[in-house]
PDB file of N, CA and C in Angstrom:
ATOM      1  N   UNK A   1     -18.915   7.410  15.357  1.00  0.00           N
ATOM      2  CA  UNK A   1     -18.997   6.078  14.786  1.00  0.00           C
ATOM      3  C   UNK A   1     -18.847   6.210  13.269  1.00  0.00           C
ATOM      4  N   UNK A   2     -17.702   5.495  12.707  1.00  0.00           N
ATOM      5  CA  UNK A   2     -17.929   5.387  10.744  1.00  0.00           C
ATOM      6  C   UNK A   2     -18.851   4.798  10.492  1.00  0.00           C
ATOM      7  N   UNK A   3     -19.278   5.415   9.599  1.00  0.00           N
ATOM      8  CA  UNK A   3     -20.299   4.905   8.479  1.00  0.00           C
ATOM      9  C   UNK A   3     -19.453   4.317   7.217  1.00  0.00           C
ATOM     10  N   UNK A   4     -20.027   3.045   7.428  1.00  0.00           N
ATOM     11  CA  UNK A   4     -20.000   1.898   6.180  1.00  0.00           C
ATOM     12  C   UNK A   4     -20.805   1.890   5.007  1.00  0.00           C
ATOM     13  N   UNK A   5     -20.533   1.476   3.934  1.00  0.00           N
ATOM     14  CA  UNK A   5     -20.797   1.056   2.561  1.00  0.00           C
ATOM     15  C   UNK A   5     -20.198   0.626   1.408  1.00  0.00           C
ATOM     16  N   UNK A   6     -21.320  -0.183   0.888  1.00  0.00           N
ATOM     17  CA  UNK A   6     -20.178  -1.061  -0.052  1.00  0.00           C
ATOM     18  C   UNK A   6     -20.018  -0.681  -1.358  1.00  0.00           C
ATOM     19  N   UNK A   7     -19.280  -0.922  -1.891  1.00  0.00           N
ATOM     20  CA  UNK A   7     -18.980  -0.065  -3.326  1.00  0.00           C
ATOM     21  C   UNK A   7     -19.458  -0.651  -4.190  1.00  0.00           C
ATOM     22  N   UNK A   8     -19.695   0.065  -5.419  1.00  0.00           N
ATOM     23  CA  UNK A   8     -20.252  -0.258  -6.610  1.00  0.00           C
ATOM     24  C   UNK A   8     -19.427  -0.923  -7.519  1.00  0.00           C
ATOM     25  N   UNK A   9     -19.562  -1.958  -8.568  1.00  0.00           N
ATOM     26  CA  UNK A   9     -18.345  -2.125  -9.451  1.00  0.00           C
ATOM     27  C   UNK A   9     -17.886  -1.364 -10.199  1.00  0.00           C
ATOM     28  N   UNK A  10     -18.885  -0.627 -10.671  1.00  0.00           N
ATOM     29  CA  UNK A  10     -18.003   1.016 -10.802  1.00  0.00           C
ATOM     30  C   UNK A  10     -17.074   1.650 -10.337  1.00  0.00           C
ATOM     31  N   UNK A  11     -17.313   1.471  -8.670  1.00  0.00           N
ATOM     32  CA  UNK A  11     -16.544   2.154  -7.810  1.00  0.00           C
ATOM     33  C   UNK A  11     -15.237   1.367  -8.172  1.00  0.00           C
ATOM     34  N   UNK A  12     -15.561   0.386  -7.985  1.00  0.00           N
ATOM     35  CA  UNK A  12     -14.341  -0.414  -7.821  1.00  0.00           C
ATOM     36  C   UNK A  12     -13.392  -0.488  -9.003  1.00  0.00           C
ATOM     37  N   UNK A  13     -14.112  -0.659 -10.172  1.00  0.00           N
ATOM     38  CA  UNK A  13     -13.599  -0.684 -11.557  1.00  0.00           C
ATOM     39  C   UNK A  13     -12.072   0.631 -11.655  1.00  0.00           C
ATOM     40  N   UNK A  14     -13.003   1.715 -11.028  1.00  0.00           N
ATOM     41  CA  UNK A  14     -12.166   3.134 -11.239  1.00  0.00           C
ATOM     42  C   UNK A  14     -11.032   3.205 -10.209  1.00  0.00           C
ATOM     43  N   UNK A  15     -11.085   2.376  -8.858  1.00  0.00           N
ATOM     44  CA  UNK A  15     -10.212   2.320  -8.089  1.00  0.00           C
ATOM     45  C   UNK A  15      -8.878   1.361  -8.923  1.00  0.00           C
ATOM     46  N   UNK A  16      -9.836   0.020  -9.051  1.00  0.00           N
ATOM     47  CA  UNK A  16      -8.435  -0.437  -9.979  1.00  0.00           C
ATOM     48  C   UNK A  16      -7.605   0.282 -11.024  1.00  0.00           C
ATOM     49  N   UNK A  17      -8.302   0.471 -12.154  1.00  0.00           N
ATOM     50  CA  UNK A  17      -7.603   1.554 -12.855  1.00  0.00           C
ATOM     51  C   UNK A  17      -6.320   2.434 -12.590  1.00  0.00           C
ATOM     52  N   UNK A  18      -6.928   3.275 -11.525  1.00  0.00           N
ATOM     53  CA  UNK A  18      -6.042   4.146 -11.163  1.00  0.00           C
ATOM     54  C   UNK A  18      -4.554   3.454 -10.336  1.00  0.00           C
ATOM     55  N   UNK A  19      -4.922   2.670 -10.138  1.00  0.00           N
ATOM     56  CA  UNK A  19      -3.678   1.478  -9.561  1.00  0.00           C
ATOM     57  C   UNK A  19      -3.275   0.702 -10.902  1.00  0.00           C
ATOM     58  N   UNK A  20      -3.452   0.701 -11.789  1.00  0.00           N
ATOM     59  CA  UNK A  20      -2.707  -0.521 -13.207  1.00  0.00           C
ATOM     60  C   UNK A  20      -1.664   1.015 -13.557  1.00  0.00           C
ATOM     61  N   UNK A  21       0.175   0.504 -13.428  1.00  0.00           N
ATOM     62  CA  UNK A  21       0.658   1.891 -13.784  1.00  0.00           C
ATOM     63  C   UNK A  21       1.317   1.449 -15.376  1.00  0.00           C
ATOM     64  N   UNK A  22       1.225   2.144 -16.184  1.00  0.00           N
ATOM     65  CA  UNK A  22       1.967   1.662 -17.874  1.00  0.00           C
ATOM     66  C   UNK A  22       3.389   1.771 -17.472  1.00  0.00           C
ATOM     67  N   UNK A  23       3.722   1.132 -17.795  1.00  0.00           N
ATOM     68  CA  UNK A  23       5.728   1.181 -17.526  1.00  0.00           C
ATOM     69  C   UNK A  23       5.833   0.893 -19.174  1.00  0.00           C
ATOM     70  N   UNK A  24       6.679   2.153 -19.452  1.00  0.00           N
ATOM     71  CA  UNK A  24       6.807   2.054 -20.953  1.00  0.00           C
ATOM     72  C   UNK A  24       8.485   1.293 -21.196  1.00  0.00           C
ATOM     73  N   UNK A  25       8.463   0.191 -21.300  1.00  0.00           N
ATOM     74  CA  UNK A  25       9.795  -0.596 -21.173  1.00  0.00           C
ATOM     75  C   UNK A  25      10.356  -0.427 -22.886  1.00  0.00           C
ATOM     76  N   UNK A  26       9.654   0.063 -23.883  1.00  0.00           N
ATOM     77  CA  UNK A  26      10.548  -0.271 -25.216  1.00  0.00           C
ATOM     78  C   UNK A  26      11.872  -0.241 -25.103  1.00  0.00           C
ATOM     79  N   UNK A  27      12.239   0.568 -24.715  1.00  0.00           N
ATOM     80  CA  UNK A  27      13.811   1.203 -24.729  1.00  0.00           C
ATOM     81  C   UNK A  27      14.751  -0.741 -24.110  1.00  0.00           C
ATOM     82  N   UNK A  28      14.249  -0.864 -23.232  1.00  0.00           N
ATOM     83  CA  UNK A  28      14.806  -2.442 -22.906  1.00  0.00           C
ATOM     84  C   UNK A  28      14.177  -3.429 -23.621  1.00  0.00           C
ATOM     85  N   UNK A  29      13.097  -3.341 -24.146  1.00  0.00           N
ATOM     86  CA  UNK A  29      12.641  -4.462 -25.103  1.00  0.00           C
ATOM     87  C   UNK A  29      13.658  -4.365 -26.168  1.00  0.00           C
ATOM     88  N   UNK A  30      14.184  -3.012 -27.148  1.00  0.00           N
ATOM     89  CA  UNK A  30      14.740  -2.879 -28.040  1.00  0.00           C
ATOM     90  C   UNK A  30      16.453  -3.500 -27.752  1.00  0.00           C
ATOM     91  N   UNK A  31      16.997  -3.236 -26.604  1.00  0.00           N
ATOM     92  CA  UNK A  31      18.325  -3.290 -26.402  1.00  0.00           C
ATOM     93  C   UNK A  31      18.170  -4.669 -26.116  1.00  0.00           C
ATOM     94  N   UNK A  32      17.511  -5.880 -25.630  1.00  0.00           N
ATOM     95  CA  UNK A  32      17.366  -6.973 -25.188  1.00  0.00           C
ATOM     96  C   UNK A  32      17.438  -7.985 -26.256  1.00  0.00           C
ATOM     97  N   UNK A  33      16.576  -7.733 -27.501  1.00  0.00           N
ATOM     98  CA  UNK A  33      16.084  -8.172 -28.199  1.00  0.00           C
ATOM     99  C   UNK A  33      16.869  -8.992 -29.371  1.00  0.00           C
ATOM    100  N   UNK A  34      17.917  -8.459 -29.408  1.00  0.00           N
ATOM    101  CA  UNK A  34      19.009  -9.137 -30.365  1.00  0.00           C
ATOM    102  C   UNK A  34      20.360  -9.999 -29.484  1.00  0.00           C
ATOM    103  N   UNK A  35      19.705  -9.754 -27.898  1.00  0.00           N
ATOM    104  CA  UNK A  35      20.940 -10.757 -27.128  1.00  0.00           C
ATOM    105  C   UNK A  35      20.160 -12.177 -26.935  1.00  0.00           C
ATOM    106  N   UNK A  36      21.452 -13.112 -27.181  1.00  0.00           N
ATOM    107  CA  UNK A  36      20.811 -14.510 -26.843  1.00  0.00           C
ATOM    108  C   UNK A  36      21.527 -14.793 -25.340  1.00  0.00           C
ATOM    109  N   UNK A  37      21.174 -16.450 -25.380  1.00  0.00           N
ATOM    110  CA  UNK A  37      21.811 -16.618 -24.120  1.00  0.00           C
ATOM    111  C   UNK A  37      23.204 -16.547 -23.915  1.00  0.00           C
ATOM    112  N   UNK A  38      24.275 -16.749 -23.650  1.00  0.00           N
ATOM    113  CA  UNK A  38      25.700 -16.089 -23.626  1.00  0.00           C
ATOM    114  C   UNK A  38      25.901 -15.042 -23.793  1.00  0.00           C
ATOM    115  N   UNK A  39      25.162 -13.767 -23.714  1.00  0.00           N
ATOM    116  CA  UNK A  39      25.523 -12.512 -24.680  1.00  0.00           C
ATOM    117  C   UNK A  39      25.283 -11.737 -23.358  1.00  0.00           C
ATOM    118  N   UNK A  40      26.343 -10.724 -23.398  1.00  0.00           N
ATOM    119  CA  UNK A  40      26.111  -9.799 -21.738  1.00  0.00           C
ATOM    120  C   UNK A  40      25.334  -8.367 -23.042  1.00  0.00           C
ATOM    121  N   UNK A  41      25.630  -7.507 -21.552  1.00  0.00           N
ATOM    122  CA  UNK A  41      25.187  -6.047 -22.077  1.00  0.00           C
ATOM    123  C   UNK A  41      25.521  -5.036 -20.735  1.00  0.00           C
ATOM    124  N   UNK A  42      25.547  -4.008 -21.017  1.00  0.00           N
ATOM    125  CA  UNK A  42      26.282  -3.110 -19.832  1.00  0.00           C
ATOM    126  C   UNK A  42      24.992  -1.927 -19.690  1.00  0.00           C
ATOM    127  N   UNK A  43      24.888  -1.247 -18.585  1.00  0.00           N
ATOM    128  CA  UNK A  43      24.504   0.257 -18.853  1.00  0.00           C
ATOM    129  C   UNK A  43      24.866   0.756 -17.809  1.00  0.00           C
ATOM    130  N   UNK A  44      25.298   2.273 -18.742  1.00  0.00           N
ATOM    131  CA  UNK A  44      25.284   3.215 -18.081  1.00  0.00           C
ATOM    132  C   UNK A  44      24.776   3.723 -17.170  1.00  0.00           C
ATOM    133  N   UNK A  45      24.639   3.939 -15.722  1.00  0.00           N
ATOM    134  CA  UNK A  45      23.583   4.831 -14.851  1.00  0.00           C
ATOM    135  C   UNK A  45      24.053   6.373 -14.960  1.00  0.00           C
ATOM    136  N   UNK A  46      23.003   7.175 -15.489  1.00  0.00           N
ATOM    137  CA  UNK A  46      23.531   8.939 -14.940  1.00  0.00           C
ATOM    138  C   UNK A  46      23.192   8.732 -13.556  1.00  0.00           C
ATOM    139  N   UNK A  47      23.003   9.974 -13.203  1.00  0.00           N
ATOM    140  CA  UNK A  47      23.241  10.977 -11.753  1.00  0.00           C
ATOM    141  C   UNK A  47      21.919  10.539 -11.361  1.00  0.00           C
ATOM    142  N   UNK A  48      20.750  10.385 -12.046  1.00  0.00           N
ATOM    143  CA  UNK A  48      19.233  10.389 -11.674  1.00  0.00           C
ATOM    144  C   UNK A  48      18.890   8.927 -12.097  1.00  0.00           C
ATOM    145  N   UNK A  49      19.398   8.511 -12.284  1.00  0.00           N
ATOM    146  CA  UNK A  49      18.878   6.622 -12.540  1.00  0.00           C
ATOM    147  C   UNK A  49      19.319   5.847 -10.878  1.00  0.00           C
ATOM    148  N   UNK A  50      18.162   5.575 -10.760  1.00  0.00           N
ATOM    149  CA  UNK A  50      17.865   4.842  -9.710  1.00  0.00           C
ATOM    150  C   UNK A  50      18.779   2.880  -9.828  1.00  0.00           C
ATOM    151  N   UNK A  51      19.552   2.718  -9.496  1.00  0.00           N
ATOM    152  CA  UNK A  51      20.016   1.441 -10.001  1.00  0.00           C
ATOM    153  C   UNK A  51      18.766   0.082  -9.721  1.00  0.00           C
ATOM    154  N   UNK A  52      18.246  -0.232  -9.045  1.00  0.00           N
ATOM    155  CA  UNK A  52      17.062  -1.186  -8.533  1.00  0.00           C
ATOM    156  C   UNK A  52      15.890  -0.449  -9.869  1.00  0.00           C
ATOM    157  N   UNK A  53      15.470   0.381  -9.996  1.00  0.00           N
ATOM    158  CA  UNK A  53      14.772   0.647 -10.710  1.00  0.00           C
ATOM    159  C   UNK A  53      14.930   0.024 -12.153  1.00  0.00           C
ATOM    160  N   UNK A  54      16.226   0.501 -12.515  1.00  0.00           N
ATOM    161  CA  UNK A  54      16.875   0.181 -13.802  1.00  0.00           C
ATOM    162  C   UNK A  54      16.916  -1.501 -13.822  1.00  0.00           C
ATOM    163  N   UNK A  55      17.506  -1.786 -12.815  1.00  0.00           N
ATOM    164  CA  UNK A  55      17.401  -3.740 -12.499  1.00  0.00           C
ATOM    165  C   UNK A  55      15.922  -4.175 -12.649  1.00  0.00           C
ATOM    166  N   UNK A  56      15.210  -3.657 -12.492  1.00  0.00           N
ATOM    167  CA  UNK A  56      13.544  -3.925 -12.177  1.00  0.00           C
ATOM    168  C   UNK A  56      13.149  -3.778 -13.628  1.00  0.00           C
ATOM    169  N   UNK A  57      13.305  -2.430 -13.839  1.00  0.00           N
ATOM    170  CA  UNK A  57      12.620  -3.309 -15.759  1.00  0.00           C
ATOM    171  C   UNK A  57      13.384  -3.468 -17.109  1.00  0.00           C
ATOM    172  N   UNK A  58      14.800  -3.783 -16.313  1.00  0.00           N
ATOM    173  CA  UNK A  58      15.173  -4.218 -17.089  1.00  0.00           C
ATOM    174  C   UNK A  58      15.012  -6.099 -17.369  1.00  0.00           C
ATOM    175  N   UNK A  59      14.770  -6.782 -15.870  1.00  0.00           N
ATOM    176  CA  UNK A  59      14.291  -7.431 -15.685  1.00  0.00           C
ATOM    177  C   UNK A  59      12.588  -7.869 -15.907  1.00  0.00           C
ATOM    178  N   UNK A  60      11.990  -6.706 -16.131  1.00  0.00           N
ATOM    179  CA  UNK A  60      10.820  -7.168 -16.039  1.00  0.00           C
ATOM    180  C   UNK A  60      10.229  -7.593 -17.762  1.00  0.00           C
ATOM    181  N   UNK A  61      11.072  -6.537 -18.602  1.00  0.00           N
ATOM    182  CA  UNK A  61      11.214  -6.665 -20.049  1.00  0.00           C
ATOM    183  C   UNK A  61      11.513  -7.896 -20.378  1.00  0.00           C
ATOM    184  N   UNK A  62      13.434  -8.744 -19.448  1.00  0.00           N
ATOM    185  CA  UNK A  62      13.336  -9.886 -20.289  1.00  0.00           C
ATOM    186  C   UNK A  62      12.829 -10.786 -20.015  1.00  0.00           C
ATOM    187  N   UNK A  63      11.916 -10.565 -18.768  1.00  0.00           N
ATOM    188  CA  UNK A  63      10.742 -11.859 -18.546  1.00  0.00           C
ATOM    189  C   UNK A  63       9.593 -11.820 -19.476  1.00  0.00           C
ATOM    190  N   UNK A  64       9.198 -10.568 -20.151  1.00  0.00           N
ATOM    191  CA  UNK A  64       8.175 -10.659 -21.310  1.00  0.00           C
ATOM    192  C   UNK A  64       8.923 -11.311 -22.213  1.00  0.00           C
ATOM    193  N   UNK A  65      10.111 -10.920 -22.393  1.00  0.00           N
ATOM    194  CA  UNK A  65      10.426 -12.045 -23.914  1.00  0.00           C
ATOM    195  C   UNK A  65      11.091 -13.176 -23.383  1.00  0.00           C
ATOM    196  N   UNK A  66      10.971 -13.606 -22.439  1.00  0.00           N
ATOM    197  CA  UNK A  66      11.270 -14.991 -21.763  1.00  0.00           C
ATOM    198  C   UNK A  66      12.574 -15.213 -22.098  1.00  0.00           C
ATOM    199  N   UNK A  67      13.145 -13.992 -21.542  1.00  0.00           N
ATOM    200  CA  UNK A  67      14.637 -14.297 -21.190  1.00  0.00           C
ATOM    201  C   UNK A  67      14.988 -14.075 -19.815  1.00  0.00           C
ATOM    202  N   UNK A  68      16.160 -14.846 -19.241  1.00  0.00           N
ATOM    203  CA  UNK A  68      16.571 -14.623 -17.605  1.00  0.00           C
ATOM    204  C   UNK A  68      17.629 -14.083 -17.632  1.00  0.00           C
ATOM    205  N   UNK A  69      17.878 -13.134 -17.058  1.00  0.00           N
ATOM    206  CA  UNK A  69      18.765 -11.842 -16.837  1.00  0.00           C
ATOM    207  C   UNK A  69      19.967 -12.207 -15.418  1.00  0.00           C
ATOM    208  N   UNK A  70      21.071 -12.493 -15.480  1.00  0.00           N
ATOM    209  CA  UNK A  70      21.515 -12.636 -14.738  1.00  0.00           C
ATOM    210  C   UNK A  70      22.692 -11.435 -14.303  1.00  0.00           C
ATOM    211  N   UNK A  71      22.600 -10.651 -13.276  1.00  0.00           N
ATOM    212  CA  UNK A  71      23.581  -9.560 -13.151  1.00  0.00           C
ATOM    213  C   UNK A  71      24.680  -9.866 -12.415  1.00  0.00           C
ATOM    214  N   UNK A  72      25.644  -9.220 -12.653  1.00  0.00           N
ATOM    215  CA  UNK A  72      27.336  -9.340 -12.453  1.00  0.00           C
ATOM    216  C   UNK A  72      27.411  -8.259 -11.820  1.00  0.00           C
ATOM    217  N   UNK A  73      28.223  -8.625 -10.505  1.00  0.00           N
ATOM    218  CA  UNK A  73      29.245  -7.158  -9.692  1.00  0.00           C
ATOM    219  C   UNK A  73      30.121  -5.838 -11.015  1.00  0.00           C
ATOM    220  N   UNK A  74      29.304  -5.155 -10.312  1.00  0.00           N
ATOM    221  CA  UNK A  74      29.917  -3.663 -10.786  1.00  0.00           C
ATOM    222  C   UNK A  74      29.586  -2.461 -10.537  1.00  0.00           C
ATOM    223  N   UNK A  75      30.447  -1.889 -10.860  1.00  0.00           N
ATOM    224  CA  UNK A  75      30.486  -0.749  -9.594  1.00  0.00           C
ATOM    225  C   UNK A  75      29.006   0.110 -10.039  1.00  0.00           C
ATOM    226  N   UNK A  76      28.959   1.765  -9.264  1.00  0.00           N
ATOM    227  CA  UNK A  76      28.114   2.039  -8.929  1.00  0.00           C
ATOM    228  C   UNK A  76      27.304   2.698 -10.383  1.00  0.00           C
ATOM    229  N   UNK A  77      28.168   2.789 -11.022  1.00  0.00           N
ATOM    230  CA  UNK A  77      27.600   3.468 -12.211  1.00  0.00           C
ATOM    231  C   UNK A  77      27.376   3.385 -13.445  1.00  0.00           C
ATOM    232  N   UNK A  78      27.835   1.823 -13.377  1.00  0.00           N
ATOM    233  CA  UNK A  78      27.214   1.214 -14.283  1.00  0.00           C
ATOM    234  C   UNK A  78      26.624  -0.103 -13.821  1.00  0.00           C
ATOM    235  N   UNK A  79      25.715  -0.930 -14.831  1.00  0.00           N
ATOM    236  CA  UNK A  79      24.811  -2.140 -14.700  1.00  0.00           C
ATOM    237  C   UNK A  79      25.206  -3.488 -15.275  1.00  0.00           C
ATOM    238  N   UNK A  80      26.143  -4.457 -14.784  1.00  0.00           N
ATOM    239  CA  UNK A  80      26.346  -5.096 -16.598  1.00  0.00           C
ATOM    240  C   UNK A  80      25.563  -6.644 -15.712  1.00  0.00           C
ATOM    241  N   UNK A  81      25.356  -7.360 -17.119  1.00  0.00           N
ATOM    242  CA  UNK A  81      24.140  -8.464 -17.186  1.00  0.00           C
ATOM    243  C   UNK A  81      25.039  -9.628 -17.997  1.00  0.00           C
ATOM    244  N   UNK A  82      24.332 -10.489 -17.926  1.00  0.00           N
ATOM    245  CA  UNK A  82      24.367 -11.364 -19.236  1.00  0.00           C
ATOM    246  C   UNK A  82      23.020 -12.378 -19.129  1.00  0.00           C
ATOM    247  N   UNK A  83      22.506 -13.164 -20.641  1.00  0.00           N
ATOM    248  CA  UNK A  83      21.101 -13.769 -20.409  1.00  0.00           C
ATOM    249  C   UNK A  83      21.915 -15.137 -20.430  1.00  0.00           C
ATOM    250  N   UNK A  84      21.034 -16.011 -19.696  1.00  0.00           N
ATOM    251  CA  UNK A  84      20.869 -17.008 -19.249  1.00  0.00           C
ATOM    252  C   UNK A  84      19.934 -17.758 -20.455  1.00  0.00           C
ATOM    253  N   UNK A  85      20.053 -19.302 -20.433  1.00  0.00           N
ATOM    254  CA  UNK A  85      19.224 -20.015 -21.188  1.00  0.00           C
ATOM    255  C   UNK A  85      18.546 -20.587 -20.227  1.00  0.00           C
ATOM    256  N   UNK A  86      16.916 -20.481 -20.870  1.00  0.00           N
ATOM    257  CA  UNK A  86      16.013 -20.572 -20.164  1.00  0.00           C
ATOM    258  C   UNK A  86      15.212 -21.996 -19.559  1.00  0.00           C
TER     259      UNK A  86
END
């Protein structure tokens, strides 16, 4: 039979924690930051860039600066975008 118990907010405090992950986005805050709405931008994928990954914060960056990211067909190895007015 398991044995039950309930956790401490301690417990719990340290469980959350370890689940909040830092995603260090500068690198897309910086490249984002001088496009307005009409303005595309491209990237490169190497060999080890995950494309969804790269879509994910690159997206997730221009929702901090409250821009909408709209992506365009292209092929596999590269990413291209343009922002949207919001």
């Amino acid at each position: 039979m398991p044995t039950f118990r309930p956790l401490t907010s301690d417990e719990i405090a340290a469980l959350r924690s370890r689940n909040v992950r830092t995603l260090d986005l500068s690198e897309y805050t910086r490249f984002l930051q001088d496009l307005n709405p009409g303005d595309g931008g491209e990237i490169a994928l190497g060999p080890d860039d995950d494309r969804r990954t790269v879509k994910r914060r690159l997206t997730t960056a221009a929702t901090r600066m409250n821009k909408k990211v709209r992506y365009r067909r292209s092929d596999d190895t590269v990413l291209r975008f343009e922002i949207l007015a919001s």
